[in-house]
C-alpha atoms as a PDB file:
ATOM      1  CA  UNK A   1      -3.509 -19.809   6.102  1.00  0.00           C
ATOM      2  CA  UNK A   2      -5.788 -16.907   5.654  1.00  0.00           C
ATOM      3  CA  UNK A   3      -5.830 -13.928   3.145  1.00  0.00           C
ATOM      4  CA  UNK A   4      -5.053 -11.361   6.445  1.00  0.00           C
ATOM      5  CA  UNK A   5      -2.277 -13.110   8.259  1.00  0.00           C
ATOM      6  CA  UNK A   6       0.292 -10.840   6.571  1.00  0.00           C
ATOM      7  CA  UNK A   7      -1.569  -8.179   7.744  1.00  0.00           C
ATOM      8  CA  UNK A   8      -1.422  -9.866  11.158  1.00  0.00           C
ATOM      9  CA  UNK A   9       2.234 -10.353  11.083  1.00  0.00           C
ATOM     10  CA  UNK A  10       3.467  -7.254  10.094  1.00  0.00           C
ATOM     11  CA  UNK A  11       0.948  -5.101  12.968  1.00  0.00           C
ATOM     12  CA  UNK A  12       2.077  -7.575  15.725  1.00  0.00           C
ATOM     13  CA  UNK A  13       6.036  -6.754  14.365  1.00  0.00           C
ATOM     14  CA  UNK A  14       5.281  -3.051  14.425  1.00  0.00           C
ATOM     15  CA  UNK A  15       3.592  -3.420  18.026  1.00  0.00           C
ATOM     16  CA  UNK A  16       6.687  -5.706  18.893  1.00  0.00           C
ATOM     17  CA  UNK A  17       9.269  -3.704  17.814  1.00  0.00           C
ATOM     18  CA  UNK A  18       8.099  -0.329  18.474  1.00  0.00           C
ATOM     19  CA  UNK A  19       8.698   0.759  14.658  1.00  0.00           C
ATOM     20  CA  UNK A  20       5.163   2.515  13.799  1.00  0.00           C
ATOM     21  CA  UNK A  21       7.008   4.631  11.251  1.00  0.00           C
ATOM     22  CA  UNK A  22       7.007   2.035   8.547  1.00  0.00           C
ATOM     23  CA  UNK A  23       3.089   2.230   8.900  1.00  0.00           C
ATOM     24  CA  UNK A  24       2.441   4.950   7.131  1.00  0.00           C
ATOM     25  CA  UNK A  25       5.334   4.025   4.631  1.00  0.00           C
ATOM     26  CA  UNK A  26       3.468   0.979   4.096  1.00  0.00           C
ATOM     27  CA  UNK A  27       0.229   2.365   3.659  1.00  0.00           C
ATOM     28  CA  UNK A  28       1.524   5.403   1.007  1.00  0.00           C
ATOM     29  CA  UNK A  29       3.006   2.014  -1.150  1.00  0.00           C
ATOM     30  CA  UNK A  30      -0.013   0.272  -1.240  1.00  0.00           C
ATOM     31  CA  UNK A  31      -2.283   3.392  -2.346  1.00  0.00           C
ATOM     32  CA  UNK A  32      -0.250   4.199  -5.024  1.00  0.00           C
ATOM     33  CA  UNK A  33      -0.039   0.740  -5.947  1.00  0.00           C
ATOM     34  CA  UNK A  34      -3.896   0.302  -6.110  1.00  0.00           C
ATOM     35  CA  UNK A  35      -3.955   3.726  -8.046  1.00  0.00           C
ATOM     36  CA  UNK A  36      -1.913   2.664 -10.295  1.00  0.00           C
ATOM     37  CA  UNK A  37      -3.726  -0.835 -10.812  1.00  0.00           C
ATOM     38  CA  UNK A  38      -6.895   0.941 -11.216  1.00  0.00           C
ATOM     39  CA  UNK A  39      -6.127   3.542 -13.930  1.00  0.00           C
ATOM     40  CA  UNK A  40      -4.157   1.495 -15.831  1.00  0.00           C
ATOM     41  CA  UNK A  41      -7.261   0.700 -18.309  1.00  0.00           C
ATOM     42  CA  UNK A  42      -9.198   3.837 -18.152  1.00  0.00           C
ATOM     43  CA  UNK A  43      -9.128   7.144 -19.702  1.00  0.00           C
ATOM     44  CA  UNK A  44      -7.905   9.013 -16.911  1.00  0.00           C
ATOM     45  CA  UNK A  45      -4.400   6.660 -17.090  1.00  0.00           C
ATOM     46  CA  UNK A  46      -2.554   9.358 -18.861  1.00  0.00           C
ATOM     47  CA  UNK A  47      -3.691  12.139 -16.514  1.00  0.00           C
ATOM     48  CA  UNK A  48      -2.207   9.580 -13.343  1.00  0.00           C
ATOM     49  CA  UNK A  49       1.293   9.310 -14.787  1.00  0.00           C
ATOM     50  CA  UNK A  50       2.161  12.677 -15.631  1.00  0.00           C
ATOM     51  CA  UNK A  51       1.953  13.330 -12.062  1.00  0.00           C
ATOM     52  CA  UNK A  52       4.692  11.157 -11.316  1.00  0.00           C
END
């Protein structure tokens, strides 16, 4: 099973069920969770979470 086939799954359920407004749902999640991966050992980390 490749790395992508979630990706696969989830665009072929969106183009089968017509529900394109969990994309960009989907998309805002996994931003913040890379942001939040990413500055979690650097110096700007405290500047990240007081925005949230």
């Amino acid at each position: 099973m490749s790395k992508f086939s979630i990706v696969k799954e989830f665009w072929d359920f969106l183009k089968a069920r017509k529900k394109w407004w969990l994309a960009p749902i989907v998309i805002v999640l996994l931003l913040l969770g890379a942001l939040i991966v990413l500055t979690q050992s650097s110096a700007v980390a405290p500047f990240i979470y007081t925005l949230f």
